[in-house]
C-alpha atoms as a PDB file:
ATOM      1  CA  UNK A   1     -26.642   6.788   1.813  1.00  0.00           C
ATOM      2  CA  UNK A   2     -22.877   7.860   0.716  1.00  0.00           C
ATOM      3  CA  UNK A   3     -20.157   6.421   2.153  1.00  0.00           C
ATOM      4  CA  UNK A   4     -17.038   8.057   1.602  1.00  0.00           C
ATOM      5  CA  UNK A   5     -13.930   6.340   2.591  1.00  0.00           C
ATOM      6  CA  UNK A   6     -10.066   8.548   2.530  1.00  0.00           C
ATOM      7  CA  UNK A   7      -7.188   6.338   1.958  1.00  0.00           C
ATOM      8  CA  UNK A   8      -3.960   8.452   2.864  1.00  0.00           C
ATOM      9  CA  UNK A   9      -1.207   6.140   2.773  1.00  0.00           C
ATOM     10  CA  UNK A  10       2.481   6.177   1.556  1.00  0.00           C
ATOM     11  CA  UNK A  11       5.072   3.360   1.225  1.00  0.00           C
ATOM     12  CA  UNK A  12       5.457   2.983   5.438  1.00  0.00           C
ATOM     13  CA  UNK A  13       2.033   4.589   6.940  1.00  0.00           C
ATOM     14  CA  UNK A  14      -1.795   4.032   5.979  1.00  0.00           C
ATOM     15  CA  UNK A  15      -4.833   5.843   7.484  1.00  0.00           C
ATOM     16  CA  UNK A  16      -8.197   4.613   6.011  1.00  0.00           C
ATOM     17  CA  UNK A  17     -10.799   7.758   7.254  1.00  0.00           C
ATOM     18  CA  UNK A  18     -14.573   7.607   6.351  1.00  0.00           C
ATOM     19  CA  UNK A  19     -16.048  11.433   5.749  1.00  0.00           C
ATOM     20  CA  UNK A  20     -18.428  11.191   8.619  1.00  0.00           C
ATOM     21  CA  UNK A  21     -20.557  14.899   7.645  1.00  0.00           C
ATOM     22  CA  UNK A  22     -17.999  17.688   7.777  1.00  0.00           C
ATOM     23  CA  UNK A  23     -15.346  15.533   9.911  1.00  0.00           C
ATOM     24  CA  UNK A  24     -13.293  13.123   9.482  1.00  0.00           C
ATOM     25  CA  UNK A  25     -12.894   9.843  11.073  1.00  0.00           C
ATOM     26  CA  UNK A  26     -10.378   6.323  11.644  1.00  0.00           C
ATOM     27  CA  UNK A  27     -12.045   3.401  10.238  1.00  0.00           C
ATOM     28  CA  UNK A  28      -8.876   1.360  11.277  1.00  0.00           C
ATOM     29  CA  UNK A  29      -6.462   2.184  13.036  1.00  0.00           C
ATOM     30  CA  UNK A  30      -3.197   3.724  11.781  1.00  0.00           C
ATOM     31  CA  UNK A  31      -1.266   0.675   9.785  1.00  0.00           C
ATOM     32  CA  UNK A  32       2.526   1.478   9.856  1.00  0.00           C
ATOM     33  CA  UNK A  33       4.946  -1.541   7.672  1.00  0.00           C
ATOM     34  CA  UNK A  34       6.883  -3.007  10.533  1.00  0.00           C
ATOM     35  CA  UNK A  35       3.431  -3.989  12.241  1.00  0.00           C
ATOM     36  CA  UNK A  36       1.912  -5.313   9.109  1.00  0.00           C
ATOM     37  CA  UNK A  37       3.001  -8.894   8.607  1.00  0.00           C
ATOM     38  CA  UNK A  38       4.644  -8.241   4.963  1.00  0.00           C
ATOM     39  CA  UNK A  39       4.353 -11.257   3.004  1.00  0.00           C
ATOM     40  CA  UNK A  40       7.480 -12.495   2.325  1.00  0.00           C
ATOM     41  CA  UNK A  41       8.990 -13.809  -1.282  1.00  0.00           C
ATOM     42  CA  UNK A  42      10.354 -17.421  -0.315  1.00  0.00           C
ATOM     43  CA  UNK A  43      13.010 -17.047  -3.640  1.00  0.00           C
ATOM     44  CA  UNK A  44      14.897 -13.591  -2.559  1.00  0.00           C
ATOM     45  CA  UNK A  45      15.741 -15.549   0.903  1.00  0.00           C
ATOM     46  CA  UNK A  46      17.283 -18.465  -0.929  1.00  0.00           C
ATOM     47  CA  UNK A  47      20.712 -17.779  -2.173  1.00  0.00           C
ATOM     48  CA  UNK A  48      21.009 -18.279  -5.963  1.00  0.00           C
ATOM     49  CA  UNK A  49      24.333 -20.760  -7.371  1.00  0.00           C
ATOM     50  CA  UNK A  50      26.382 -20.504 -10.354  1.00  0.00           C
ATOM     51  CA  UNK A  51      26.804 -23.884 -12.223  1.00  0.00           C
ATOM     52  CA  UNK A  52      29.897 -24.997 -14.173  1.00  0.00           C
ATOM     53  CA  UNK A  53      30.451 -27.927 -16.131  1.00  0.00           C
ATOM     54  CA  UNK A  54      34.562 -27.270 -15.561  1.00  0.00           C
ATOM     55  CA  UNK A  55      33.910 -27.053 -12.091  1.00  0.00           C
ATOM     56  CA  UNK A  56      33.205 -29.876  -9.458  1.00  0.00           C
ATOM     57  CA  UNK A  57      31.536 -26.809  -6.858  1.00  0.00           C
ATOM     58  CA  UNK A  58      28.936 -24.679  -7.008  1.00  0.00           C
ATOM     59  CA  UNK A  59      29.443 -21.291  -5.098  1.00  0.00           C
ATOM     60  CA  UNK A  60      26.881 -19.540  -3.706  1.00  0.00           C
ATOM     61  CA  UNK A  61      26.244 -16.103  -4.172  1.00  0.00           C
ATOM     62  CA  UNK A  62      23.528 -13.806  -2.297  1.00  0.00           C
ATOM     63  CA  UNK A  63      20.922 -12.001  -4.490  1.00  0.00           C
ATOM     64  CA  UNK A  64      21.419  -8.166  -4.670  1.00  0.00           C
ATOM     65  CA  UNK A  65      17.750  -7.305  -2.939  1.00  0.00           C
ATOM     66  CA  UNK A  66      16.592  -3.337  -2.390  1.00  0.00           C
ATOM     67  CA  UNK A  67      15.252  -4.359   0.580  1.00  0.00           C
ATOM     68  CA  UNK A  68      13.624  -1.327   1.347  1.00  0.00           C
ATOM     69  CA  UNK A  69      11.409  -0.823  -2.239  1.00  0.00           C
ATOM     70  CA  UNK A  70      10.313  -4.703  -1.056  1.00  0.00           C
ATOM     71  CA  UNK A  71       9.069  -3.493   2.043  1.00  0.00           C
ATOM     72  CA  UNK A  72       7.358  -0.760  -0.193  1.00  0.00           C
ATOM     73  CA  UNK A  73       5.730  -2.919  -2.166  1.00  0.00           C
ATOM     74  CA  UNK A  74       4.612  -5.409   0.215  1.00  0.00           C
ATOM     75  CA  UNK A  75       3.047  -2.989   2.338  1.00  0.00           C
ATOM     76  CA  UNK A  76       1.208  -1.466  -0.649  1.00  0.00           C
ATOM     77  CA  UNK A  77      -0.364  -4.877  -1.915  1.00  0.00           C
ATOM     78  CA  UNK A  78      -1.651  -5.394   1.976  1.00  0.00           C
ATOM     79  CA  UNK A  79      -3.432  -2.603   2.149  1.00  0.00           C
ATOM     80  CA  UNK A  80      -4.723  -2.465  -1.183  1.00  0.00           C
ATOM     81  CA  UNK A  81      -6.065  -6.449  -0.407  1.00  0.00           C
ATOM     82  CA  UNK A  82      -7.427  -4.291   2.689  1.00  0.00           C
ATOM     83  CA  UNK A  83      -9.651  -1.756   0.821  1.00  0.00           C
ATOM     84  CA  UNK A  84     -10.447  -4.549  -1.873  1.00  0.00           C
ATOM     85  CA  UNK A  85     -11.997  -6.676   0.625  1.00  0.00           C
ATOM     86  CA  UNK A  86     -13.903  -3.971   2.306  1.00  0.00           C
ATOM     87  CA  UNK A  87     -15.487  -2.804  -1.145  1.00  0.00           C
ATOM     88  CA  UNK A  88     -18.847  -3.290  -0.158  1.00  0.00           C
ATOM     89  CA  UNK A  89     -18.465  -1.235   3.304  1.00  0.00           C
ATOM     90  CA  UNK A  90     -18.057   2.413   1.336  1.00  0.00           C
ATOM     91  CA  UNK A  91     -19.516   4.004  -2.305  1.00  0.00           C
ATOM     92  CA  UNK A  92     -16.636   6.333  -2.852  1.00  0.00           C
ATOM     93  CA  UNK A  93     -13.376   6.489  -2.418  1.00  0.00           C
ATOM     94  CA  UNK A  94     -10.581   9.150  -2.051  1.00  0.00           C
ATOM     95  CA  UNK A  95      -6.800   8.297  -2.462  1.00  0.00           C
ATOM     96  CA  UNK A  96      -3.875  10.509  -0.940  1.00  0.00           C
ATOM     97  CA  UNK A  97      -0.496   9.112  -1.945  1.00  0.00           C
ATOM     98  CA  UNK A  98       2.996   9.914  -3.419  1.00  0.00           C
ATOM     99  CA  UNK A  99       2.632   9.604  -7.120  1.00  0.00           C
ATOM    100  CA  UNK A 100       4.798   6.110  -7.529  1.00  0.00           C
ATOM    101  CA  UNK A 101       2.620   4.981  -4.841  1.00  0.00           C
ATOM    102  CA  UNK A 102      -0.874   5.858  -6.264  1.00  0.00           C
ATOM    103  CA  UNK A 103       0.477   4.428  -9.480  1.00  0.00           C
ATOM    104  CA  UNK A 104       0.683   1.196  -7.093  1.00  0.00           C
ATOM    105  CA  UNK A 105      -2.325   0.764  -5.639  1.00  0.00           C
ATOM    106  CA  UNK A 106      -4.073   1.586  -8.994  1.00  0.00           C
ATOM    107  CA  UNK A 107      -2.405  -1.712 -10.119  1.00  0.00           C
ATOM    108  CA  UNK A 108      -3.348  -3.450  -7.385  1.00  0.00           C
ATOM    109  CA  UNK A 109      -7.159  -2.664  -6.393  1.00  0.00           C
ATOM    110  CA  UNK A 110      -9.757  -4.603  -8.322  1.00  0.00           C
ATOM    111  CA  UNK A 111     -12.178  -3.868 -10.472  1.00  0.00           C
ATOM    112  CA  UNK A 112     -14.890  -3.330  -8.498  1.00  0.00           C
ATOM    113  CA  UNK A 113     -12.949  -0.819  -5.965  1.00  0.00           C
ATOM    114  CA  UNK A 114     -11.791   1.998  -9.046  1.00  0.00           C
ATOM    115  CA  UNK A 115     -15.120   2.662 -10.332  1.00  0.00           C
ATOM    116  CA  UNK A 116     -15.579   4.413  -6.528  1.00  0.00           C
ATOM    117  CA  UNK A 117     -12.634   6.650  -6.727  1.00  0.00           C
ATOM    118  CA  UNK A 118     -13.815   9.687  -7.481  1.00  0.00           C
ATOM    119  CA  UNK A 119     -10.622  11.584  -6.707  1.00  0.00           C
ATOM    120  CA  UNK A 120      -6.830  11.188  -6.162  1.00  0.00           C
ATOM    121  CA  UNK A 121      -4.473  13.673  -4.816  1.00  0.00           C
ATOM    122  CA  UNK A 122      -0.655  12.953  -5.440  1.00  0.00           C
ATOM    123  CA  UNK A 123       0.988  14.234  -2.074  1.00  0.00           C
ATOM    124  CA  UNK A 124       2.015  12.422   1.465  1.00  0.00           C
ATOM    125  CA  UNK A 125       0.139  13.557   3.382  1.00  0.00           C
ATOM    126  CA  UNK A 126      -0.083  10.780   6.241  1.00  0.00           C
ATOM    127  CA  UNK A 127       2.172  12.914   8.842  1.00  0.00           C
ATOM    128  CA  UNK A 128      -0.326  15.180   8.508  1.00  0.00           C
ATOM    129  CA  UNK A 129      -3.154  15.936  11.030  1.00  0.00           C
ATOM    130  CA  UNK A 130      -6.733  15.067  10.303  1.00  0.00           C
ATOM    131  CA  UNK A 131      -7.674  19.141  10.169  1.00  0.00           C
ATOM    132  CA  UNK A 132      -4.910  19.500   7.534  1.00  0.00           C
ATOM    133  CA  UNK A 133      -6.216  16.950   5.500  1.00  0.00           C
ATOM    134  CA  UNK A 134      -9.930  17.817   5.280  1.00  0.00           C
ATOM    135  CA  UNK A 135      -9.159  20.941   3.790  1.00  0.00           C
ATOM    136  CA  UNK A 136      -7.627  19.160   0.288  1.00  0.00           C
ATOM    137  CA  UNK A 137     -11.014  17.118   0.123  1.00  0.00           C
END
């Protein structure tokens, strides 16, 4: 039996759909990135020093951090560990996403989940309502 899972996500908002005959519905709920726990780099919190042998201190310095590309890219790698871990649950797979951000999760899903993407549609569309988005499948 086919399975057909939608992954619409962007860099703040996921929707995972499954194509359920000619509609269309949540297999989880909407994720959004400030309700995802976002793994968290331990080094970018620890502020980086500057050593001198002419000097007897070390001044500290912060680390120049786009904090908002690491919130990006955290939220990206949890939900592509998300759809990598539910492999088994669908046989093909449809990805919606901003171009940087399909580029992304292509990186990031494993081997066994691109073999079942059978189409990808550069846009953000996860604003969208589930009637709009139908009609680019």
């Amino acid at each position: 039996m086919e399975n057909k899972w939608i992954l619409v996500a962007d860099g703040e908002r996921a929707k995972i759909l499954v194509k359920d005959g000619k509609s269309l519905l949540h297999v989880h709920p909407t994720y959004h990135a400030d309700e995802v726990e976002i793994e968290k780099n331990k080094a970018i919190h620890k502020p980086g020093r500057i050593s001198s042998k002419f000097r007897s201190y070390q001044p500290v310095y912060s680390p120049h951090v786009h904090w908002h590309e690491f919130k990006k890219e955290s939220f990206v790698k949890k939900i592509a560990k998300i759809i990598n871990e539910a492999y088994t649950k669908f046989t093909k797979l449809v990805v919606i996403a901003p171009p940087q951000v399909l580029g992304e999760l292509r990186k990031k899903l494993n081997e066994h989940v691109l073999p079942k993407i059978t189409l990808e549609i550069p846009k953000d569309l996860t604003k969208h309502p589930i009637e709009e988005i139908k009609g680019y499948i």
